[in-house]
Protein backbone atom coordinates (compact mmCIF):
# COMPACT_ATOMS: atom_id res chain seq x y z
CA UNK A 1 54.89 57.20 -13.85
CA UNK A 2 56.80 57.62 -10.84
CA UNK A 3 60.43 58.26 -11.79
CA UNK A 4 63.01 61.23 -11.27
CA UNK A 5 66.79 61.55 -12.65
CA UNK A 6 69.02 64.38 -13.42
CA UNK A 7 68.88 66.48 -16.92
CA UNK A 8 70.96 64.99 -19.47
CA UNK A 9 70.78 66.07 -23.43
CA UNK A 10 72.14 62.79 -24.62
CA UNK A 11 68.74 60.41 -24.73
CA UNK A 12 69.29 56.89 -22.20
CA UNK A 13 67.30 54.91 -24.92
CA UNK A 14 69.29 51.74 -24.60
CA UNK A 15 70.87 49.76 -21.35
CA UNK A 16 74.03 49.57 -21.08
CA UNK A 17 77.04 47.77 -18.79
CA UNK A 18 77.08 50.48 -16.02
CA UNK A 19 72.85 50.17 -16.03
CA UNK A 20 73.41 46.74 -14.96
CA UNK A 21 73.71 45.21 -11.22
CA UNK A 22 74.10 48.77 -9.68
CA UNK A 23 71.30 49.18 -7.47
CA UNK A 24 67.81 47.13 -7.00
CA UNK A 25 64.64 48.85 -6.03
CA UNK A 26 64.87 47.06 -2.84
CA UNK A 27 68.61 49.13 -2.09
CA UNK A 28 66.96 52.15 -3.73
CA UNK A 29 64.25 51.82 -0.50
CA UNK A 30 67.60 50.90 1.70
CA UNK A 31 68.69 54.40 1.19
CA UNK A 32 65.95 56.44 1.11
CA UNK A 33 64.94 56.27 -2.21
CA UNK A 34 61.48 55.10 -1.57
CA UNK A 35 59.36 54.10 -4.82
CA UNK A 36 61.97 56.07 -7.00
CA UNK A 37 62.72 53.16 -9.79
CA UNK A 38 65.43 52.98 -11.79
CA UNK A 39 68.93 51.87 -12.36
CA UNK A 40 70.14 53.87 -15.31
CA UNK A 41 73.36 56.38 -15.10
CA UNK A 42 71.22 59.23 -14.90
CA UNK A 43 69.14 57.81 -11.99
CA UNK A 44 72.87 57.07 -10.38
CA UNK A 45 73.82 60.75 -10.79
CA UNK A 46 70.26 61.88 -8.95
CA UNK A 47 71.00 59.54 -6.26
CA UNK A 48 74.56 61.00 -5.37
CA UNK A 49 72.93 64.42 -5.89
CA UNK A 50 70.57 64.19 -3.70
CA UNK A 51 73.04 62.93 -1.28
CA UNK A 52 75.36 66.07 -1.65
CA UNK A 53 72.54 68.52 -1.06
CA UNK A 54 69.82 66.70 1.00
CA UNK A 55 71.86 67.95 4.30
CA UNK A 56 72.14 71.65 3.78
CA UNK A 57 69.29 73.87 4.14
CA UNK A 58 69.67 75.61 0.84
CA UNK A 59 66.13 75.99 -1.34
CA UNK A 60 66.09 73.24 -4.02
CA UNK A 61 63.95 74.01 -7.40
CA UNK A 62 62.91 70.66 -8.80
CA UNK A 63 61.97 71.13 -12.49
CA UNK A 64 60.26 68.41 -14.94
CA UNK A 65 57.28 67.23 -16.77
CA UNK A 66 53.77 66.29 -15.03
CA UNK A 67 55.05 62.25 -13.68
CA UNK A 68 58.54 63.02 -13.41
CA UNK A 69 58.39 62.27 -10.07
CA UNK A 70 59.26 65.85 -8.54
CA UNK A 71 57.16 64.77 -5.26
CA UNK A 72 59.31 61.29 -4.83
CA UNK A 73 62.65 63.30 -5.07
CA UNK A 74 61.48 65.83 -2.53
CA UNK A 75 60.38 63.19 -0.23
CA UNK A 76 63.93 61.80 -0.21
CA UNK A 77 65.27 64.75 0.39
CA UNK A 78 63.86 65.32 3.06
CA UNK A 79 64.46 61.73 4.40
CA UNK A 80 68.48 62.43 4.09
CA UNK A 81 68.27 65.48 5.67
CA UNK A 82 68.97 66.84 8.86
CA UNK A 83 65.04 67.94 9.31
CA UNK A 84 63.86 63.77 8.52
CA UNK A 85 61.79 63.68 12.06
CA UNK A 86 60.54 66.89 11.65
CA UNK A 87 57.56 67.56 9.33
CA UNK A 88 57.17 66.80 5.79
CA UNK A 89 54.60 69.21 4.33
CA UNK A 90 53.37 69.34 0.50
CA UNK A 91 51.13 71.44 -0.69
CA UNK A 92 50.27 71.35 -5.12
CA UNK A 93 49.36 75.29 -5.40
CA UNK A 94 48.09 74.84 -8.87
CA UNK A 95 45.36 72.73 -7.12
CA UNK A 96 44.35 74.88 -4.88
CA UNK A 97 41.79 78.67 -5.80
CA UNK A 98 43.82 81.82 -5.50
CA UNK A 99 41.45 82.98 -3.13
CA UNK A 100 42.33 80.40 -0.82
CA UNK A 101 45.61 79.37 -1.63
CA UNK A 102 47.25 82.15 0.58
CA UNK A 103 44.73 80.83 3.92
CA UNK A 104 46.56 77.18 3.15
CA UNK A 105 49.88 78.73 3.02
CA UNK A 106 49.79 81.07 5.66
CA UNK A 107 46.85 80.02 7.58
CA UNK A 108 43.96 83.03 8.85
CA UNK A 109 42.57 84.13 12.45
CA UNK A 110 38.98 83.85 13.44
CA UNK A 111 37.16 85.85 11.37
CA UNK A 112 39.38 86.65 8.99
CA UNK A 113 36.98 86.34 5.99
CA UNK A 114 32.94 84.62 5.26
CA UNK A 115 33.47 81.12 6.66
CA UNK A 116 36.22 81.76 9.13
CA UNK A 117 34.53 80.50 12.34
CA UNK A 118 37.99 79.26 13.77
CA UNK A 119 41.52 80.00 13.31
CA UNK A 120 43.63 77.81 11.18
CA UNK A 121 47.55 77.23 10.74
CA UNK A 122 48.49 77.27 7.54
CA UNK A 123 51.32 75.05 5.76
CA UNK A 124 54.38 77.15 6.35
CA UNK A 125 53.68 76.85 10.27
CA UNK A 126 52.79 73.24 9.65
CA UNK A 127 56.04 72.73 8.28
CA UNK A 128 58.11 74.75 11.08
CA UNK A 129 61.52 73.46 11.88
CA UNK A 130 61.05 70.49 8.65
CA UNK A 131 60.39 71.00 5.15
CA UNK A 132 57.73 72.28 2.79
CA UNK A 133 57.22 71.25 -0.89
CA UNK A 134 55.25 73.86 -2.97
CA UNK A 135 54.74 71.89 -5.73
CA UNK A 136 53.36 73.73 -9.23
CA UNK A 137 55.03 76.87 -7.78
CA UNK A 138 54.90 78.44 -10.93
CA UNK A 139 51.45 78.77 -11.14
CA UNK A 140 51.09 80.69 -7.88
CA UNK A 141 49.84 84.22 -8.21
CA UNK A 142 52.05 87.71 -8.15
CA UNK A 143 50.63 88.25 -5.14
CA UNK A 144 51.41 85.25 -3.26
CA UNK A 145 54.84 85.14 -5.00
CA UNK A 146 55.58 88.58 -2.73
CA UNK A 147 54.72 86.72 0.39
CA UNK A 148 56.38 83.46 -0.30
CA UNK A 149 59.53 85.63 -0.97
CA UNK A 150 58.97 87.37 2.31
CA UNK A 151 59.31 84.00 4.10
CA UNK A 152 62.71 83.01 1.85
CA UNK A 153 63.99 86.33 3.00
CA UNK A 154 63.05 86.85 6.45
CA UNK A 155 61.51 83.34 7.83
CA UNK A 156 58.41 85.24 8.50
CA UNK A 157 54.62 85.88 7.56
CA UNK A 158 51.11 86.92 9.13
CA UNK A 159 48.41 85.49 8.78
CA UNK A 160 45.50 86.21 6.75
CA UNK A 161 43.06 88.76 8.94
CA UNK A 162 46.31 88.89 11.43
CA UNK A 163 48.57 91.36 12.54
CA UNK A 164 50.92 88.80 14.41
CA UNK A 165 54.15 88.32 12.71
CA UNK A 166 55.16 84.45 13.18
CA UNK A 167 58.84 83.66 12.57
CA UNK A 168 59.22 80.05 10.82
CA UNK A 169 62.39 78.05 10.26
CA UNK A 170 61.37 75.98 6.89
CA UNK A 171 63.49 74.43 4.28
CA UNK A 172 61.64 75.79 0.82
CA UNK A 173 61.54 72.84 -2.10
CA UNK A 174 59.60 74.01 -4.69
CA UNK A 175 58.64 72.04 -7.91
CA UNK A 176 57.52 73.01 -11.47
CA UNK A 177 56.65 71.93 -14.99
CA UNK A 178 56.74 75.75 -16.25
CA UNK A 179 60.18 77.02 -17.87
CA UNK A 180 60.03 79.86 -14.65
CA UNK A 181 62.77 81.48 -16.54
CA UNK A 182 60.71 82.10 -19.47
CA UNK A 183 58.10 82.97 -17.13
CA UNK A 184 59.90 85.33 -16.03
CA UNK A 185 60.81 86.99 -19.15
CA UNK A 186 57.09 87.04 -19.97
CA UNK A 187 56.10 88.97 -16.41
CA UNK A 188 54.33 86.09 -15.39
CA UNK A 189 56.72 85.25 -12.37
CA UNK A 190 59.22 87.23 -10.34
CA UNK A 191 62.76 87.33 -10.95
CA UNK A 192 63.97 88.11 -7.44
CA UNK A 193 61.39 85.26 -6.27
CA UNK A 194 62.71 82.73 -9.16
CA UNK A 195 66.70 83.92 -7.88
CA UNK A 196 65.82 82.94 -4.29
CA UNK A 197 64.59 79.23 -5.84
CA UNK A 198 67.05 78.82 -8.06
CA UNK A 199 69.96 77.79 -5.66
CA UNK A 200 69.97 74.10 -6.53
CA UNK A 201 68.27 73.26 -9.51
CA UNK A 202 67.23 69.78 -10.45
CA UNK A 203 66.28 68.94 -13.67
CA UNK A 204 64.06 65.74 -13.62
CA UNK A 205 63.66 64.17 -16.88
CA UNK A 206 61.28 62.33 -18.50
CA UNK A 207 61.07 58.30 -19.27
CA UNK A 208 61.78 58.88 -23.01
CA UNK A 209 64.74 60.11 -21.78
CA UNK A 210 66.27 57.16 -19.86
CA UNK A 211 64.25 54.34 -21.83
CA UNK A 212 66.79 51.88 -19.47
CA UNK A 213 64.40 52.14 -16.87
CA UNK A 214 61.17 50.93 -18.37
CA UNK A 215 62.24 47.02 -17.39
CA UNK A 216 63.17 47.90 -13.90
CA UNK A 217 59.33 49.76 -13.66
CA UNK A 218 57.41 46.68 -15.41
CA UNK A 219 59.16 44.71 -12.89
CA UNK A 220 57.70 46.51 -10.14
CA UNK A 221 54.45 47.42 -11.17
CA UNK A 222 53.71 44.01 -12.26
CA UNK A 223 54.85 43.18 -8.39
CA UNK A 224 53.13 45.40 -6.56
CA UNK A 225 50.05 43.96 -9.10
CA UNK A 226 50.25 40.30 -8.02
């Protein structure tokens, strides 16, 4: 269900005073909060995060449960930001075959492997001078993890079957269901990698967890149904 607030232990199970009359989905639209539902304190919280953070360039880790609504929050990010008329690129690399994963990040030259009858860009140039969402992050190979950290640290990357080195300037979102900490402690996923990520963390909770909500997304859906 398309939703996305900040982490909070204590459960939202019940509206309160403050959940009332605060903002409609019609404002939430108004200010960039496109198809984000919600008027509980913890969806209040995510808004005026967002807004603190959506205009600096720093890498933003969005973590929550499949439906959590990690693409909707880094779609209004980008809308706040300083980069909202440059490209908006998302790309789910748990979707996508290792083996060509690293062609759709990076892009390959003519020739480059069986297939390759034409060169291709690949996301990261797509996304040059806006913002890229690699969504499912942590279920991207060691491999790849290397040369994504190569771009957080340098802005740079060839491309597959290229010796060119092509300078980028992309503002990194990346989004995951996985505990990358844990991850991490299991050799699954690289520290320095999950250091250069973890800058702003976002911690996008589930609906059980701000039960206010489901009213406000009846509502709607039955809306957008009639």
């Amino acid at each position: 269900m398309q939703n996305a607030a900040l982490h909070n232990p204590t459960q939202d199970t019940s509206p309160s005073s403050d959940d009332c009359n605060i903002q409609s989905p019609q404002l939430n639209e108004e200010y960039g909060f496109q198809n984000i539902i919600g008027q509980s304190k913890k969806m209040m919280e995510m808004f005026a995060l967002v807004d603190k953070v959506a205009d600096c360039d720093s890498t933003i880790l969005l973590n929550g449960e499949t439906g959590t609504g990690k693409g909707l929050v880094a779609k209004a990010i980008h809308r706040k930001s300083k980069r909202a008329n440059k490209p908006f690129i998302s790309i789910n690399c748990g979707a996508i075959p290792e083996n060509l994963l690293e062609s759709e990040l990076f892009g390959h030259v003519r020739g480059a492997f069986t297939g390759a009858t034409s060169s291709k860009l690949g996301k990261f140039e797509l996304a040059d001078s806006g913002t890229i969402l690699l969504d499912e992050i942590g279920d991207m190979s060691s491999d790849l993890q290397v040369k994504v950290l190569k771009v957080l640290e340098e802005g740079e990357f060839e491309q597959v079957g290229g010796a060119k080195t092509i300078k980028v300037d992309v503002r990194i979102i990346a989004a995951t269901h996985r505990d990358l900490s844990e991850e991490v402690q299991k050799g699954n996923f690289r520290e320095d990698l999950y250091y250069r990520l973890y800058v702003i963390p976002l911690m996008l909770p589930s609906l059980r967890e701000r039960m206010s909500d489901i009213p406000h997304l009846t509502s709607y859906f039955m809306e957008q149904s009639n």
